[in-house]
N, C-alpha and C. Protein backbone atom coordinates (compact mmCIF):
# COMPACT_ATOMS: atom_id res chain seq x y z
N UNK A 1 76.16 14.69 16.96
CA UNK A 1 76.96 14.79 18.18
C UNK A 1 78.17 15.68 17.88
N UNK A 2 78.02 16.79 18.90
CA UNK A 2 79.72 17.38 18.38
C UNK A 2 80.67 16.82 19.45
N UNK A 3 81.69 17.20 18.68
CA UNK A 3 83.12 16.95 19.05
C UNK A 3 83.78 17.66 19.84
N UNK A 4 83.55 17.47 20.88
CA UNK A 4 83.43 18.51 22.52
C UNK A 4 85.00 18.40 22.81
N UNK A 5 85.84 16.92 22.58
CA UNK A 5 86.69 16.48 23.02
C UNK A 5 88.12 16.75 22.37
N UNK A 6 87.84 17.32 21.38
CA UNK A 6 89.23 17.35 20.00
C UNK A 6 90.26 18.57 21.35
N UNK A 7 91.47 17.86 20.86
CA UNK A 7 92.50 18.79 21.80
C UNK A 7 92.87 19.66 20.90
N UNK A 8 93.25 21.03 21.55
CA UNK A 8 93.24 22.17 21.37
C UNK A 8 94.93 22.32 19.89
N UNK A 9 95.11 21.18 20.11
CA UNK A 9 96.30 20.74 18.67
C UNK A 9 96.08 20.84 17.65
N UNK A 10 94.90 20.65 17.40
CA UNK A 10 94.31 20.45 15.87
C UNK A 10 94.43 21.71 14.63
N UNK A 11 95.62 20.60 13.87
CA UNK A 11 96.26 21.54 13.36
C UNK A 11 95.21 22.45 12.49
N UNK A 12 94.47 23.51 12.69
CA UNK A 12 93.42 24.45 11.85
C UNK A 12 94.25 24.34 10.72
N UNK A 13 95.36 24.56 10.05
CA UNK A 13 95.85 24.99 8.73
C UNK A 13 95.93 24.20 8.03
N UNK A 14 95.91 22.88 8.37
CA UNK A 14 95.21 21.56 7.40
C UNK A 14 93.54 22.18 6.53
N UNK A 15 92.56 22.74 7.47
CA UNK A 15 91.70 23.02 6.74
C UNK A 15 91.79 24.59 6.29
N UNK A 16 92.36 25.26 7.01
CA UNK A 16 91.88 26.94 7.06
C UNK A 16 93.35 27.36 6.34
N UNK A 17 94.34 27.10 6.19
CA UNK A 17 95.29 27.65 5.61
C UNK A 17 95.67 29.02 6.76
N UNK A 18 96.10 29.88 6.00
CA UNK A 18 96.70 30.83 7.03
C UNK A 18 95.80 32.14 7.66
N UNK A 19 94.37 31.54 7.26
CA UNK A 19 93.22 32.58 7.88
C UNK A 19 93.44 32.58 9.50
N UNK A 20 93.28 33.80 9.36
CA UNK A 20 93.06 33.82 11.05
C UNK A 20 91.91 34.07 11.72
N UNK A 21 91.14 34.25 10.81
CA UNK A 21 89.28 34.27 11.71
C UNK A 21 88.89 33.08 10.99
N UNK A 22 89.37 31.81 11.03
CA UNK A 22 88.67 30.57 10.78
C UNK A 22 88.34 30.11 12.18
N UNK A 23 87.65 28.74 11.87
CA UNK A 23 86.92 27.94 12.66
C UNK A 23 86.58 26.81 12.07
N UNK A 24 87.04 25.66 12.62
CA UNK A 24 86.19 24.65 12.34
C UNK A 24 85.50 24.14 13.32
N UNK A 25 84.27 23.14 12.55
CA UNK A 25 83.42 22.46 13.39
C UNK A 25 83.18 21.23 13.00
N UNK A 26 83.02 19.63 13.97
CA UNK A 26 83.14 18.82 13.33
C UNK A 26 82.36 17.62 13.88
N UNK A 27 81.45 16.77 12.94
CA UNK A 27 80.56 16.26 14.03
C UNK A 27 80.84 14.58 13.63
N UNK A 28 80.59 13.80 14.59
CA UNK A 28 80.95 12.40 14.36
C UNK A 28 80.25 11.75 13.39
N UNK A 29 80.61 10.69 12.68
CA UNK A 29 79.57 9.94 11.59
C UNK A 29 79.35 8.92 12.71
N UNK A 30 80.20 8.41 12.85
CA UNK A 30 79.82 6.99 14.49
C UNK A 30 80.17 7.55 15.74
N UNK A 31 79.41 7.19 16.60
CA UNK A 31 79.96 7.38 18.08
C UNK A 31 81.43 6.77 18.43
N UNK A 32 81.76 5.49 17.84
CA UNK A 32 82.45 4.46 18.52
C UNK A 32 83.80 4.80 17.62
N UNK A 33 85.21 4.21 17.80
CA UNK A 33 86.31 4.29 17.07
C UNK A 33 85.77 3.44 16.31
N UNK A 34 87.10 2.64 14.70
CA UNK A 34 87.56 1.51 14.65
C UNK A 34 88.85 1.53 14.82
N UNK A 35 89.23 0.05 15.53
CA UNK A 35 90.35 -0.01 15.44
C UNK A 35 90.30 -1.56 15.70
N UNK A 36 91.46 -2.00 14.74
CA UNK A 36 92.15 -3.64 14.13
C UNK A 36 93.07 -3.97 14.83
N UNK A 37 93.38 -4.53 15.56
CA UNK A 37 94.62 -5.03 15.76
C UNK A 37 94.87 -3.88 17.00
N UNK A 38 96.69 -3.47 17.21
CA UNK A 38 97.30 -2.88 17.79
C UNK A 38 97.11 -1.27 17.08
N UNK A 39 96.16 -1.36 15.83
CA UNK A 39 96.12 0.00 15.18
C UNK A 39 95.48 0.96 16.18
N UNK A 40 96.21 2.61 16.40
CA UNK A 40 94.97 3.40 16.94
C UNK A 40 94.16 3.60 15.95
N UNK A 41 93.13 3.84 17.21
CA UNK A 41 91.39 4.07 16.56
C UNK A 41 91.40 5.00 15.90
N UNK A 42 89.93 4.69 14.80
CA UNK A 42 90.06 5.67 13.95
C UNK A 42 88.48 6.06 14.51
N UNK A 43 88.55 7.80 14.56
CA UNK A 43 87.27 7.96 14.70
C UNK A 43 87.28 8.67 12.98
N UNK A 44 85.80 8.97 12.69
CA UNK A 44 85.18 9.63 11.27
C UNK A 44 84.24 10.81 11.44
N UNK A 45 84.70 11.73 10.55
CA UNK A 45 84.37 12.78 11.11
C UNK A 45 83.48 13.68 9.93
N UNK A 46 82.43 14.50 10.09
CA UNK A 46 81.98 15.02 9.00
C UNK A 46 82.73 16.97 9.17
N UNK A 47 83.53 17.33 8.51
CA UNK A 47 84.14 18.64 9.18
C UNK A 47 83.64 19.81 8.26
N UNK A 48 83.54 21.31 8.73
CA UNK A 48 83.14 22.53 8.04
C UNK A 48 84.53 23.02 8.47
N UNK A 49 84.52 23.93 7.73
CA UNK A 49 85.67 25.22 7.91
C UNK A 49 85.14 26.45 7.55
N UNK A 50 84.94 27.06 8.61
CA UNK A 50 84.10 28.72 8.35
C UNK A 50 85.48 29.85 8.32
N UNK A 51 84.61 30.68 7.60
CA UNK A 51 85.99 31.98 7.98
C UNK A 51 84.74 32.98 7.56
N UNK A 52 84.78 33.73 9.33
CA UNK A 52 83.33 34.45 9.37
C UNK A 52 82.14 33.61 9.64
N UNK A 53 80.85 34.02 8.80
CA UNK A 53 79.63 32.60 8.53
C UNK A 53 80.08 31.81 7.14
N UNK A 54 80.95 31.62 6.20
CA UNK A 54 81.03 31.36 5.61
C UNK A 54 81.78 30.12 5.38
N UNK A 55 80.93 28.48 5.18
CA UNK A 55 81.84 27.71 4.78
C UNK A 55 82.51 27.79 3.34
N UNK A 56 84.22 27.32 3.83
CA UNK A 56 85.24 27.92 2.99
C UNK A 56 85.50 26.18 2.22
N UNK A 57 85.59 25.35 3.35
CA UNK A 57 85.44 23.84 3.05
C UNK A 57 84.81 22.95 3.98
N UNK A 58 84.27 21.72 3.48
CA UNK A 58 83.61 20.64 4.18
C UNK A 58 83.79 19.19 3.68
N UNK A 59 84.04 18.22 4.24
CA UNK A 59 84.20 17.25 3.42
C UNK A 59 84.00 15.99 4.95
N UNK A 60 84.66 14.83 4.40
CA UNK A 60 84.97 13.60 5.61
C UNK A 60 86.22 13.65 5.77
N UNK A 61 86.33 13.58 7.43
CA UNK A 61 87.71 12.83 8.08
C UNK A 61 88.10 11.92 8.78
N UNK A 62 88.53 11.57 8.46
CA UNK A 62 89.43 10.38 9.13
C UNK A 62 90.73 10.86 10.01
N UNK A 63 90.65 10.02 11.03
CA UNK A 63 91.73 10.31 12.45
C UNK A 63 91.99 9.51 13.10
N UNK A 64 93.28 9.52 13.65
CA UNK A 64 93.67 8.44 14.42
C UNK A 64 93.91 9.17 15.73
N UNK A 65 93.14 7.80 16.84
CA UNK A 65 93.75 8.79 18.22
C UNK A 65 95.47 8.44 18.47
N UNK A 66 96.34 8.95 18.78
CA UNK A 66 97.65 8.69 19.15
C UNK A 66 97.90 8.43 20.11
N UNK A 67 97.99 7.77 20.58
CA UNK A 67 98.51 7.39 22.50
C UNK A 67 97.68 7.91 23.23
N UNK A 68 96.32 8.37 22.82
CA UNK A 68 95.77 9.21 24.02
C UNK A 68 95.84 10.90 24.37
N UNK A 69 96.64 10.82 23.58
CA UNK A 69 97.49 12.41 23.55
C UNK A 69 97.21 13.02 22.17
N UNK A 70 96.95 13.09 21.05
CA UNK A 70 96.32 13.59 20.43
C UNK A 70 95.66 12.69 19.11
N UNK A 71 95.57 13.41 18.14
CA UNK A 71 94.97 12.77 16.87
C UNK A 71 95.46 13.96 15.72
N UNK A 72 96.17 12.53 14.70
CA UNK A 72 96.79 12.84 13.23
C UNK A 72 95.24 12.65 12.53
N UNK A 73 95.36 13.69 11.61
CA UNK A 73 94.37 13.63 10.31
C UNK A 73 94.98 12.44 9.70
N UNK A 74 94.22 11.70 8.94
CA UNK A 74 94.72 10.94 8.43
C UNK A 74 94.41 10.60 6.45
N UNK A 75 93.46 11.25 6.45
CA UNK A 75 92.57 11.41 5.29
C UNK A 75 91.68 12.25 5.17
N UNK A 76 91.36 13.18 4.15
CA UNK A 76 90.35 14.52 4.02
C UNK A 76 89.77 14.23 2.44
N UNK A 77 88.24 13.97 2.47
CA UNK A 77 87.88 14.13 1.23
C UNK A 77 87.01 15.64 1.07
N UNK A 78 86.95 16.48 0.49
CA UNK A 78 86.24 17.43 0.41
C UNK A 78 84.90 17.19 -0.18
N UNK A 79 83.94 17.75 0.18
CA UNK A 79 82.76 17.66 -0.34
C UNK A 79 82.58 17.37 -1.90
N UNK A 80 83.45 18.15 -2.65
CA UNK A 80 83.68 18.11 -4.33
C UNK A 80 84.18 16.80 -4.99
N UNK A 81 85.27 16.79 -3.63
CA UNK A 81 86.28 14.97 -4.36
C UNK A 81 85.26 13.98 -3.93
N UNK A 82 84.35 14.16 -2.75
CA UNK A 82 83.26 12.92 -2.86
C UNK A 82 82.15 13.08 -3.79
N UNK A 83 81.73 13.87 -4.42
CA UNK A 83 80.53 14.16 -5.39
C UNK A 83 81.19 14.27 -6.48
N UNK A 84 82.25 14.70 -6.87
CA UNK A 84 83.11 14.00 -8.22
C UNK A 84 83.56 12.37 -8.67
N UNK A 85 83.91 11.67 -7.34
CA UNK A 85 84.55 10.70 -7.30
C UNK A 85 84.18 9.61 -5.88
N UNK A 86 82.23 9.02 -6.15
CA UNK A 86 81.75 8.56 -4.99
C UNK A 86 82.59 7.63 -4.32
N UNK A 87 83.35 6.74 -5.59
CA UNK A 87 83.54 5.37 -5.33
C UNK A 87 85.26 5.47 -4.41
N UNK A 88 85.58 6.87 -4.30
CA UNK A 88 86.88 6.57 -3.16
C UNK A 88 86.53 6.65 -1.97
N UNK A 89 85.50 7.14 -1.33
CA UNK A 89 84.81 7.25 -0.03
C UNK A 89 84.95 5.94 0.37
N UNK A 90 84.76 4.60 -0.41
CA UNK A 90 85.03 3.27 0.01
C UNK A 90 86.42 2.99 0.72
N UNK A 91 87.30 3.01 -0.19
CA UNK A 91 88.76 2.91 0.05
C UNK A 91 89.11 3.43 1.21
N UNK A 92 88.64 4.64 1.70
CA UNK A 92 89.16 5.21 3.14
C UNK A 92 88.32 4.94 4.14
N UNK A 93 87.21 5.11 3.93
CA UNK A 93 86.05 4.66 5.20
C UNK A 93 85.36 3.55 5.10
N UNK A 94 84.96 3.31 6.55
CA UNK A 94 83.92 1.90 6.61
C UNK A 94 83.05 2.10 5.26
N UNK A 95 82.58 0.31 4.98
CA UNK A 95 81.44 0.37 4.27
C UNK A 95 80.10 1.03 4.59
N UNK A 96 79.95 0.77 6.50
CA UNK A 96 78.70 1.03 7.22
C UNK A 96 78.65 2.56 6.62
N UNK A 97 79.84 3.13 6.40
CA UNK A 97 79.34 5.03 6.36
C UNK A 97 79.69 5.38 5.24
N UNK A 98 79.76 4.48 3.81
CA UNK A 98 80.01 5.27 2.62
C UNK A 98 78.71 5.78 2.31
N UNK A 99 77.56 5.11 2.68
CA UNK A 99 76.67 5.54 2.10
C UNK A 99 76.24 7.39 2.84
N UNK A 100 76.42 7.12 3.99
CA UNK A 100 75.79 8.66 4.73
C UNK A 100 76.70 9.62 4.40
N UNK A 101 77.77 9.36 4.02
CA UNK A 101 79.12 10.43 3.71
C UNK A 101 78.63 10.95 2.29
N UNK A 102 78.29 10.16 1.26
CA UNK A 102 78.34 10.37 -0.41
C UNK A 102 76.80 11.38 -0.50
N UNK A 103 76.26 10.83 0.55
CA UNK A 103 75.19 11.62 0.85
C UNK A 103 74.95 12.81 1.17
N UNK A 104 75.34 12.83 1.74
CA UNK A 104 76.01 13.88 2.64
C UNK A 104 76.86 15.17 1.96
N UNK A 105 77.42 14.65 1.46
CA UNK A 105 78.16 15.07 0.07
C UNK A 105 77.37 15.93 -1.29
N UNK A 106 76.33 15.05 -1.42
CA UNK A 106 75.32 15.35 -2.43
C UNK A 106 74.40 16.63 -1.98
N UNK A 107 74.35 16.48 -0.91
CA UNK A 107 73.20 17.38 0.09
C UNK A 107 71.81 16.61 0.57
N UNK A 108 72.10 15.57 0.70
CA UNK A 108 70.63 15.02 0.71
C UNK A 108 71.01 14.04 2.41
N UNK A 109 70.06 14.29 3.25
CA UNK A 109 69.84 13.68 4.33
C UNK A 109 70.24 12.51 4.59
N UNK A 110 70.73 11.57 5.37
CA UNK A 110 71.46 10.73 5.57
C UNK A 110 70.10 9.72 5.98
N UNK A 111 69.86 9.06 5.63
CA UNK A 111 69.23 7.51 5.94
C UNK A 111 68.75 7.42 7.23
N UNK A 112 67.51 7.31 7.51
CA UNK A 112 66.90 7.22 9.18
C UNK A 112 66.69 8.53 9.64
N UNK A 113 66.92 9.63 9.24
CA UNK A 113 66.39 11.06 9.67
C UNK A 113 65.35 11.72 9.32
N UNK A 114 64.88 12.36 9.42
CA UNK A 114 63.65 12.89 9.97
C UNK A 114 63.41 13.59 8.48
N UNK A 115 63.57 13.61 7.56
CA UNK A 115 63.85 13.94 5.94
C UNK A 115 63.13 12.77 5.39
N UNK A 116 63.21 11.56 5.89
CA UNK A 116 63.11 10.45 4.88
C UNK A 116 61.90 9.97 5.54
């Protein structure tokens, strides 16, 4: 599913630095937020960063919606820090999605898709 909805805020230089023919693209791991308590929701995100055709970075994100009005990054693992270091993917994300993220990570198809 892409991310049709992200407001036009999103700070690019979190991933792209000061390129100016970047792009990112970013697709949901869950449909649904979480959110605890009075916390905003967190949606999870699987993100690329192109400059040209070329991904420059990719990894998982984490976001919080803010009042409705936008969304703070809140956590970025890059593809490398999750295939170096599986076991922090826990600490920031649900249990339900460490596994499709580390995966994901590795290059190998996520569980229930058309691969397996």
């Amino acid at each position: 599913m892409d991310l049709v909805w992200w407001p036009p805020s999103l700070p690019l230089f979190y991933f792209c630095g000061e390129a100016i023919d970047c792009r990112v693209e970013y697709e949901l791991l869950r449909d649904e937020p979480t959110q605890t308590g009075i916390a905003y929701p967190k949606y999870y995100l699987w993100a690329k960063c192109f400059k040209g055709n070329t991904i420059t970075a990719e990894g998982a994100v984490r976001v919080a919606a803010v009042e409705q009005k936008n969304f703070d990054i809140t956590n970025f693992l890059s593809r490398e820090q999750i295939s170096k270091s599986p076991s922090q993917v826990a600490s920031i994300f649900p249990a339900a999605l460490v596994d499709k993220i580390v995966r994901r990570a590795q290059g190998v198809e996520p569980r229930g898709t058309k691969a397996e």
